[in-house]
PDB file of N, CA and C in Angstrom:
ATOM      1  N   UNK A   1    -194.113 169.383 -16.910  1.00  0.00           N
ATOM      2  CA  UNK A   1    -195.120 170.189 -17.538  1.00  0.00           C
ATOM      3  C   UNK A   1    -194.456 171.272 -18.385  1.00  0.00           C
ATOM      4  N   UNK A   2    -193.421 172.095 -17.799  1.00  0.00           N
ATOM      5  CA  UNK A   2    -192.881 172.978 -18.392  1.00  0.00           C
ATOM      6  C   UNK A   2    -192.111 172.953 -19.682  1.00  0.00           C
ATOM      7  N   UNK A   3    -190.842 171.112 -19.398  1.00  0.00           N
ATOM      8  CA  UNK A   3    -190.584 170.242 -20.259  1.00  0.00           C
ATOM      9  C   UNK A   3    -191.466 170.491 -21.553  1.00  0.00           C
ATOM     10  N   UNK A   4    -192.693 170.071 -21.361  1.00  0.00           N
ATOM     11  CA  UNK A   4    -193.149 168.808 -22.469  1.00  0.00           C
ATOM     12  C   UNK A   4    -194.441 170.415 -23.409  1.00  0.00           C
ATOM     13  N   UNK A   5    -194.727 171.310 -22.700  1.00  0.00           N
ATOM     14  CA  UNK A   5    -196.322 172.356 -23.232  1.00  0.00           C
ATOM     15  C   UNK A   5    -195.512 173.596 -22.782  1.00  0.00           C
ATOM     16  N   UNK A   6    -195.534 174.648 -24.014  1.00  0.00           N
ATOM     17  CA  UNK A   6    -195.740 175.654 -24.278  1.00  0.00           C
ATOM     18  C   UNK A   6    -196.724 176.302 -23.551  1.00  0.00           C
ATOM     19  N   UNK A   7    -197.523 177.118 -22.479  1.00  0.00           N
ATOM     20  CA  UNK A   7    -197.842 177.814 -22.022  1.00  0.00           C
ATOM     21  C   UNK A   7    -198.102 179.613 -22.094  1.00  0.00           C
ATOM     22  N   UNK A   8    -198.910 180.269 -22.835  1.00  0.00           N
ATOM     23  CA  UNK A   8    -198.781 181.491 -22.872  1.00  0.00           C
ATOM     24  C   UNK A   8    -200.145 182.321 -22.865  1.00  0.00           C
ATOM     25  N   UNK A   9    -200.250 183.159 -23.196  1.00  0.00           N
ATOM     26  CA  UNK A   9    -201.773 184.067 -23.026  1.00  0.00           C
ATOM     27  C   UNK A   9    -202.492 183.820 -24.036  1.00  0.00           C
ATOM     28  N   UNK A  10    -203.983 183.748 -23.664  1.00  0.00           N
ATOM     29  CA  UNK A  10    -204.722 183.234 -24.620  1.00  0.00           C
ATOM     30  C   UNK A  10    -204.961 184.318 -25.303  1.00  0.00           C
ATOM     31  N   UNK A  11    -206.006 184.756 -26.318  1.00  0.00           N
ATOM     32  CA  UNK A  11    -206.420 185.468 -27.702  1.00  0.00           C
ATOM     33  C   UNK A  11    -207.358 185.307 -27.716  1.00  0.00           C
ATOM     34  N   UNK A  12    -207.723 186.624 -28.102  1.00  0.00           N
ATOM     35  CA  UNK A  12    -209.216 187.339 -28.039  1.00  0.00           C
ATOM     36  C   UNK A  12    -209.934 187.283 -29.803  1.00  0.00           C
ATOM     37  N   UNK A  13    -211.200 187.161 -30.074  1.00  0.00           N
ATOM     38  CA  UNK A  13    -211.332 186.620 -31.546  1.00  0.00           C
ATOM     39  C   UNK A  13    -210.671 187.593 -32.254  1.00  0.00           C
ATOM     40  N   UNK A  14    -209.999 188.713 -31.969  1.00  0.00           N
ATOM     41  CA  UNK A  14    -209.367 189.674 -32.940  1.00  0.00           C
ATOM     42  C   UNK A  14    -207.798 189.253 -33.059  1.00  0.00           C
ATOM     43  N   UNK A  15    -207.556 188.183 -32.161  1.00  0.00           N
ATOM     44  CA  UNK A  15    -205.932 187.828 -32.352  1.00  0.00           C
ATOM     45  C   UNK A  15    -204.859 188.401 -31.548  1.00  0.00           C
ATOM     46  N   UNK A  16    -205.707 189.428 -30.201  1.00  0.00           N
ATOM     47  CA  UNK A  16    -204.875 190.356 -29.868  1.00  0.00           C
ATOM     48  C   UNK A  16    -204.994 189.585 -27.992  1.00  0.00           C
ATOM     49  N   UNK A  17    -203.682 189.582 -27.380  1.00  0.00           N
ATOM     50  CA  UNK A  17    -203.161 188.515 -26.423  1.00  0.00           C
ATOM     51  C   UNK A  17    -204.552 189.555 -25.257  1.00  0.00           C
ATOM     52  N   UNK A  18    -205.076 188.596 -24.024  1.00  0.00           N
ATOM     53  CA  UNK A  18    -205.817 188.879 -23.143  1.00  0.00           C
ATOM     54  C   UNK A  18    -204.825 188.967 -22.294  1.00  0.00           C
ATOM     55  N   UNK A  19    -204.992 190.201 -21.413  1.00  0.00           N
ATOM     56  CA  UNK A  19    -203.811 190.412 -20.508  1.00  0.00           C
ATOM     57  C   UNK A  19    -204.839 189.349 -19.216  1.00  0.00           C
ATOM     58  N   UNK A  20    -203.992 188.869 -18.226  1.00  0.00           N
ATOM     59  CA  UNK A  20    -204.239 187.597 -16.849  1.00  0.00           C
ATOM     60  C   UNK A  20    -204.551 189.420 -15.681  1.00  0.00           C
ATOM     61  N   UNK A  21    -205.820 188.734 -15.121  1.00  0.00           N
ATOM     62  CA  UNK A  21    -206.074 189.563 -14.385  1.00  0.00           C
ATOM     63  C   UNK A  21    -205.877 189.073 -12.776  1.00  0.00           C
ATOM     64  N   UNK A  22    -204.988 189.193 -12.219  1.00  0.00           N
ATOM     65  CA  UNK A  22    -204.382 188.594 -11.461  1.00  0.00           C
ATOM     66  C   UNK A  22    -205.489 188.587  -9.909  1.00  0.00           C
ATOM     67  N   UNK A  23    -205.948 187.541  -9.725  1.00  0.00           N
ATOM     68  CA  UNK A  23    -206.824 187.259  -8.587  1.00  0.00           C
ATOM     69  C   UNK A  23    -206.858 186.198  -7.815  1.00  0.00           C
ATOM     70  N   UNK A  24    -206.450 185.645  -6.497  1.00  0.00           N
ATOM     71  CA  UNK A  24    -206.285 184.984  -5.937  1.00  0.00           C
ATOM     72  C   UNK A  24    -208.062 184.284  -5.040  1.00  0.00           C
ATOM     73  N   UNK A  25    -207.715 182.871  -5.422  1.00  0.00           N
ATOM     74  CA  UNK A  25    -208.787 182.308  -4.369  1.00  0.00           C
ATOM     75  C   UNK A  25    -207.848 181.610  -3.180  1.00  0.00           C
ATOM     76  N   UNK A  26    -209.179 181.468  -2.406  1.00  0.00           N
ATOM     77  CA  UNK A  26    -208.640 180.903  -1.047  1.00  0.00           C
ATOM     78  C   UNK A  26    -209.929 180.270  -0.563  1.00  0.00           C
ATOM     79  N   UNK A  27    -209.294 178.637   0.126  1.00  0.00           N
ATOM     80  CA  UNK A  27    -210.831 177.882   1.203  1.00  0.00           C
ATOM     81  C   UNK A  27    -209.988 176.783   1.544  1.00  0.00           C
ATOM     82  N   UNK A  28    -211.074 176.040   2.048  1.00  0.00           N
ATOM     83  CA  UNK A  28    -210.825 174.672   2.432  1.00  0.00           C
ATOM     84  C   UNK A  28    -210.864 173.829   1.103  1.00  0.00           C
ATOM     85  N   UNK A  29    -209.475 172.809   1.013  1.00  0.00           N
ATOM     86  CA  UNK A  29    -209.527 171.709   0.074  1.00  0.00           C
ATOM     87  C   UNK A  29    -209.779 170.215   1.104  1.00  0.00           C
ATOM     88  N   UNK A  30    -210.497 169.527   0.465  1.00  0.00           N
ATOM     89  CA  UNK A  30    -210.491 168.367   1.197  1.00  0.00           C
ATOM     90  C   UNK A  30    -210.323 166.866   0.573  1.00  0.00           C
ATOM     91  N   UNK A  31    -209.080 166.196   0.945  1.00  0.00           N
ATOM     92  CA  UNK A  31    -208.762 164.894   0.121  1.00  0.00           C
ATOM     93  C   UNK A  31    -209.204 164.034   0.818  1.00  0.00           C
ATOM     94  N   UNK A  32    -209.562 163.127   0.163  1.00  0.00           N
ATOM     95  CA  UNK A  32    -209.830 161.825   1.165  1.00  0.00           C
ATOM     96  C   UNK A  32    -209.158 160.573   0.332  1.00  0.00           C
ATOM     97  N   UNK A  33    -208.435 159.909   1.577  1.00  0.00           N
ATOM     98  CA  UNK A  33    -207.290 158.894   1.299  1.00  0.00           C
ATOM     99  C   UNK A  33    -207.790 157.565   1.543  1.00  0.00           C
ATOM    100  N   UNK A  34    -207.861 156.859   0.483  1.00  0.00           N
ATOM    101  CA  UNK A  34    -208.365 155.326   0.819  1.00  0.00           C
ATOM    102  C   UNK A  34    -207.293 154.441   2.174  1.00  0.00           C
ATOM    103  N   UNK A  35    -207.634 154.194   3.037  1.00  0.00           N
ATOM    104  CA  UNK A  35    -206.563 153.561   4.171  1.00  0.00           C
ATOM    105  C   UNK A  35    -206.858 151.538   4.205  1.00  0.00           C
ATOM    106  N   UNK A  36    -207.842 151.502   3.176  1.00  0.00           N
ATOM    107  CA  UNK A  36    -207.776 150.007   2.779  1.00  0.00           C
ATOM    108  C   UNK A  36    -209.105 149.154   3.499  1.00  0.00           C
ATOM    109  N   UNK A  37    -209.183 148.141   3.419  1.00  0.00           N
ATOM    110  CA  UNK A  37    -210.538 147.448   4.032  1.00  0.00           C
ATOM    111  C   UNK A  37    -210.200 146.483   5.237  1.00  0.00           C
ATOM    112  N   UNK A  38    -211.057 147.443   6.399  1.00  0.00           N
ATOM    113  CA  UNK A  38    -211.295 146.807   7.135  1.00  0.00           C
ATOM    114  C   UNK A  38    -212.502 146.028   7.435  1.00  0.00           C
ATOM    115  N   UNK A  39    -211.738 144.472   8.452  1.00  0.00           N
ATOM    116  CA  UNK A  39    -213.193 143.838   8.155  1.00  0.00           C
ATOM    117  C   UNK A  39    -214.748 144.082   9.127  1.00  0.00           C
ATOM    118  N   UNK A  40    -214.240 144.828  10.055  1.00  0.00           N
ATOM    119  CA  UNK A  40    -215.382 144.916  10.705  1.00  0.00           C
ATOM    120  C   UNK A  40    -216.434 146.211  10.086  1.00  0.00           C
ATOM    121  N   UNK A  41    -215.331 147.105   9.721  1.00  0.00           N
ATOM    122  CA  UNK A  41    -216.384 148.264   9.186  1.00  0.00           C
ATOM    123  C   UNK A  41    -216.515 148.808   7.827  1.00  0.00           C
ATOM    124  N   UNK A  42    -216.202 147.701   6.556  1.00  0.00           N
ATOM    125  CA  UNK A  42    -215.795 148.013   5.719  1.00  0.00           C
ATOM    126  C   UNK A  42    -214.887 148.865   4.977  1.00  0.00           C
ATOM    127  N   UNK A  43    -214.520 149.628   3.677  1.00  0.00           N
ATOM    128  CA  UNK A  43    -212.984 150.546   3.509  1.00  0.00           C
ATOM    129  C   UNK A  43    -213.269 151.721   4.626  1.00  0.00           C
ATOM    130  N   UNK A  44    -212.150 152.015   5.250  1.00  0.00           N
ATOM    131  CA  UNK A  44    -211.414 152.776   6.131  1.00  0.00           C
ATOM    132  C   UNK A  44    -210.957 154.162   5.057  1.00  0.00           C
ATOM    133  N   UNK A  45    -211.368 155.526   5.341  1.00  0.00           N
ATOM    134  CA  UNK A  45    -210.645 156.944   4.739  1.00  0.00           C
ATOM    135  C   UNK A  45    -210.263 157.746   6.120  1.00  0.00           C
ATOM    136  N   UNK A  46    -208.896 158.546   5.377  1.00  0.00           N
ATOM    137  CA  UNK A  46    -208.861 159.441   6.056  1.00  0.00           C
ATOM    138  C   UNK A  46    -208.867 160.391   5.652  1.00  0.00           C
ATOM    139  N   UNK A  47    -209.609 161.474   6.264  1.00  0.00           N
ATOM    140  CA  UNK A  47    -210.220 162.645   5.125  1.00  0.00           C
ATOM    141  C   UNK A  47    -209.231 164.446   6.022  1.00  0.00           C
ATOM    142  N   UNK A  48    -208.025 164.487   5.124  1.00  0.00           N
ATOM    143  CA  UNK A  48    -207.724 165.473   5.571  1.00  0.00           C
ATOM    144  C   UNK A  48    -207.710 166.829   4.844  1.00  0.00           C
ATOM    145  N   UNK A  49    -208.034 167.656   5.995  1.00  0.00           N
ATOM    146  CA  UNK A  49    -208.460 169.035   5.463  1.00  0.00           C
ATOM    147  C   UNK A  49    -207.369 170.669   5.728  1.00  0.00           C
ATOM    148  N   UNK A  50    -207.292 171.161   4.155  1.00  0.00           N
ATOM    149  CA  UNK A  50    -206.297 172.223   4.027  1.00  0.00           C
ATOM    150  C   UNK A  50    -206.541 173.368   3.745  1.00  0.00           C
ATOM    151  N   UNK A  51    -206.084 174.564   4.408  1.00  0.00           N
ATOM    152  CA  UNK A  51    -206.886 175.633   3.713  1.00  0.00           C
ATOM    153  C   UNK A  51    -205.335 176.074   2.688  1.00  0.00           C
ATOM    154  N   UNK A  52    -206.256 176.226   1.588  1.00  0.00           N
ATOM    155  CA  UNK A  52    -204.970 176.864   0.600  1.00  0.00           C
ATOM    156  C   UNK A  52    -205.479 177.914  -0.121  1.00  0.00           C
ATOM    157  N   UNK A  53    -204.547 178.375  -0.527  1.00  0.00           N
ATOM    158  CA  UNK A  53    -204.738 180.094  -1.436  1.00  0.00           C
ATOM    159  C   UNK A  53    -204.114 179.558  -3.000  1.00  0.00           C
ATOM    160  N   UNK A  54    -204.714 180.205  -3.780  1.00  0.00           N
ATOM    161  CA  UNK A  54    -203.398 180.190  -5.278  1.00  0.00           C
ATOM    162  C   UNK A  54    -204.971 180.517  -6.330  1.00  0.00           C
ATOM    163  N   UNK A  55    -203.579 181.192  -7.431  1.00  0.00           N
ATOM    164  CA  UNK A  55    -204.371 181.928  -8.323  1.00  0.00           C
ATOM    165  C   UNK A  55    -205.885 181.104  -8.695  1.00  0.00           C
ATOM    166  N   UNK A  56    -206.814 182.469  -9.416  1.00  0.00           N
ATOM    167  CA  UNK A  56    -207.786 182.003  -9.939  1.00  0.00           C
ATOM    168  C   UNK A  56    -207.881 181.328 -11.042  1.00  0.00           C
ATOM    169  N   UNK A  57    -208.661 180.668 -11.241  1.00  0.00           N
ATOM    170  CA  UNK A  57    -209.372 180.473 -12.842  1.00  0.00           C
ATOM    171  C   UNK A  57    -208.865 181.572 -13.844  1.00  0.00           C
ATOM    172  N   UNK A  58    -207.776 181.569 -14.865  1.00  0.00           N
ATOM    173  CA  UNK A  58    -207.596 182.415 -16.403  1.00  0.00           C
ATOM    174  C   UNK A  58    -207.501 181.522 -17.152  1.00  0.00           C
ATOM    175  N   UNK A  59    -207.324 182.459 -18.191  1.00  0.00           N
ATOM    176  CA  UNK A  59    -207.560 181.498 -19.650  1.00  0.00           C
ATOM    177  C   UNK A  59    -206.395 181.458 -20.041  1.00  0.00           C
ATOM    178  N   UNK A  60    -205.814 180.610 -20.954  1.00  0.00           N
ATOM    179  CA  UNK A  60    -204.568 180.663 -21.297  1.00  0.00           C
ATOM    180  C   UNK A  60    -204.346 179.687 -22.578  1.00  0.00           C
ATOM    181  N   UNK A  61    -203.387 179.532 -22.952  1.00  0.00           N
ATOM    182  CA  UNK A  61    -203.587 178.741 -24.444  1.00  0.00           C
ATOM    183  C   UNK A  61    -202.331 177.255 -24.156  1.00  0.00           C
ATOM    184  N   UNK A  62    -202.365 175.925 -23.943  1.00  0.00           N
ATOM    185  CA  UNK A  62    -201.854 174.876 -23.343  1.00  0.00           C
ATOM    186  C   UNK A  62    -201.540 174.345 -25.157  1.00  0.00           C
ATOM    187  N   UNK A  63    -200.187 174.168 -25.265  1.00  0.00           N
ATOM    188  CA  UNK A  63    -199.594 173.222 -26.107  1.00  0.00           C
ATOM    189  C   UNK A  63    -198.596 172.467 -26.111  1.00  0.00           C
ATOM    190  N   UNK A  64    -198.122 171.528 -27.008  1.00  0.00           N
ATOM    191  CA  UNK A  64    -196.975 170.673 -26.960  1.00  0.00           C
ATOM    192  C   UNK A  64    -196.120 171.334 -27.538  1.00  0.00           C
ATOM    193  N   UNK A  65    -194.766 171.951 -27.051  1.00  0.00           N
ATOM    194  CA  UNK A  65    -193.775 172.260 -28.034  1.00  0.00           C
ATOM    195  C   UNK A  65    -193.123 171.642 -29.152  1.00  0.00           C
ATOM    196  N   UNK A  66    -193.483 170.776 -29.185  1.00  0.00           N
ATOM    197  CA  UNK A  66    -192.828 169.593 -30.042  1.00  0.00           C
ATOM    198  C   UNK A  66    -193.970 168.794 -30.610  1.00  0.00           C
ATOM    199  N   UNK A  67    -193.330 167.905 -31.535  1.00  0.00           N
ATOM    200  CA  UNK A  67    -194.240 167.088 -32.542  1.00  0.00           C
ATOM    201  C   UNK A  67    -193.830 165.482 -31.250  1.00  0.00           C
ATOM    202  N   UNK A  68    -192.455 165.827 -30.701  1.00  0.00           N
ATOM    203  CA  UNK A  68    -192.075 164.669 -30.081  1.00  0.00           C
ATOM    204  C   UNK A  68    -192.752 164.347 -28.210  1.00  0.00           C
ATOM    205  N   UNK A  69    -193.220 165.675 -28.491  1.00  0.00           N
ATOM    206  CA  UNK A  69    -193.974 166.311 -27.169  1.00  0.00           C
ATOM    207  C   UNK A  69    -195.368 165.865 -27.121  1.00  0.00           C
ATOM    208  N   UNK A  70    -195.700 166.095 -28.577  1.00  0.00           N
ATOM    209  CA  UNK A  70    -197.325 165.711 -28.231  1.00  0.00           C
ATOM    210  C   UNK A  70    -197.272 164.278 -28.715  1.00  0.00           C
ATOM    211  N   UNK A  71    -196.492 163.200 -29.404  1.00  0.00           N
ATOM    212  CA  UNK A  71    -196.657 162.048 -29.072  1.00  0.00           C
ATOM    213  C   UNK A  71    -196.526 161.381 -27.680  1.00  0.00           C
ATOM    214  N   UNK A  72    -195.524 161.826 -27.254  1.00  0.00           N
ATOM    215  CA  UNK A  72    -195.496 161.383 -25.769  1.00  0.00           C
ATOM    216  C   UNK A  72    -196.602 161.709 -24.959  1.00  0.00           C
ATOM    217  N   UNK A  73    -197.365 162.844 -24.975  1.00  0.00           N
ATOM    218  CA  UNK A  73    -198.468 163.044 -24.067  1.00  0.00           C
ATOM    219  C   UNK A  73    -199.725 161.628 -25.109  1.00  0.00           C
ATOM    220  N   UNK A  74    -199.709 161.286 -26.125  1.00  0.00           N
ATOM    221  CA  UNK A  74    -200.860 160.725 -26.927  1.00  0.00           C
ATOM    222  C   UNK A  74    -200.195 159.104 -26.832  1.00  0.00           C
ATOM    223  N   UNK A  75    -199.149 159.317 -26.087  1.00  0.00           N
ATOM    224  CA  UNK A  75    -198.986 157.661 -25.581  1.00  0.00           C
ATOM    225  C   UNK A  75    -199.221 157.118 -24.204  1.00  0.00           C
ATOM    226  N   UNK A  76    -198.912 158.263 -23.629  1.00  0.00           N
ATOM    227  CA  UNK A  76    -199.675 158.659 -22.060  1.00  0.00           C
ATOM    228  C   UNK A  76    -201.108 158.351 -22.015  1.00  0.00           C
ATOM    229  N   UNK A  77    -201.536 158.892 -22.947  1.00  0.00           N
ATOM    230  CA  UNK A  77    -203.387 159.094 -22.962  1.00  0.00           C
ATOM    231  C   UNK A  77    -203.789 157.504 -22.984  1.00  0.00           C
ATOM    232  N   UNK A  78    -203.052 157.358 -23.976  1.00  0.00           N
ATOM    233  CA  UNK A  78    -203.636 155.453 -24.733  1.00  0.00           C
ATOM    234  C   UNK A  78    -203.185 154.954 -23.718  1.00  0.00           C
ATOM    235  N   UNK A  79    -202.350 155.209 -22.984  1.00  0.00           N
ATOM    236  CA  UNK A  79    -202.016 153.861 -21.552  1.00  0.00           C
ATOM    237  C   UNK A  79    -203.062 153.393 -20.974  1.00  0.00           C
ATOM    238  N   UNK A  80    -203.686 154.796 -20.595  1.00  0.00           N
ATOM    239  CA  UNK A  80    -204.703 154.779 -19.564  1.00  0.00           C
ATOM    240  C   UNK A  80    -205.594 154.128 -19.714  1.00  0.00           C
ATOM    241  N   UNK A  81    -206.070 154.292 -21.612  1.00  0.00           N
ATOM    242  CA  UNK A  81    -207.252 153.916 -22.077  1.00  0.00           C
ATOM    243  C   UNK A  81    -207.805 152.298 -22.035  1.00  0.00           C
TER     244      UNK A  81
END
């Protein structure tokens, strides 16, 4: 990530940088893991649960440093597609 996007503070419509107001969330995350199909009770999950902390929601401005940067992410994209 760090590699491939430029990362820095986003801009306010006057052009002038928004300072990050530093605020932490915290809860329960919960993944649930496909464990495959069984035949008596159809697909099988296991659903495990984490409590985690880490910053909030800011705004920020996400780019490719490179011209060679953002092809590689726009060949990534088309894989998927």
């Amino acid at each position: 990530m760090l590699s491939t996007f430029e990362i820095s503070k986003a801009v306010d419509k006057d052009g002038m940088l928004i300072e990050v107001d530093i605020k932490y969330d915290s809860g329960l995350i919960q993944y649930v893991f496909p464990l495959g199909l069984s035949l008596n009770f159809g697909f099988r999950f296991l659903i495990a649960c984490l409590y985690s902390s880490g910053p909030a929601p800011f705004k920020c401005i996400i780019k490719p440093r490179s011209a060679d940067a953002a092809a590689l992410v726009r060949s990534l994209v088309e894989s998927y597609n």
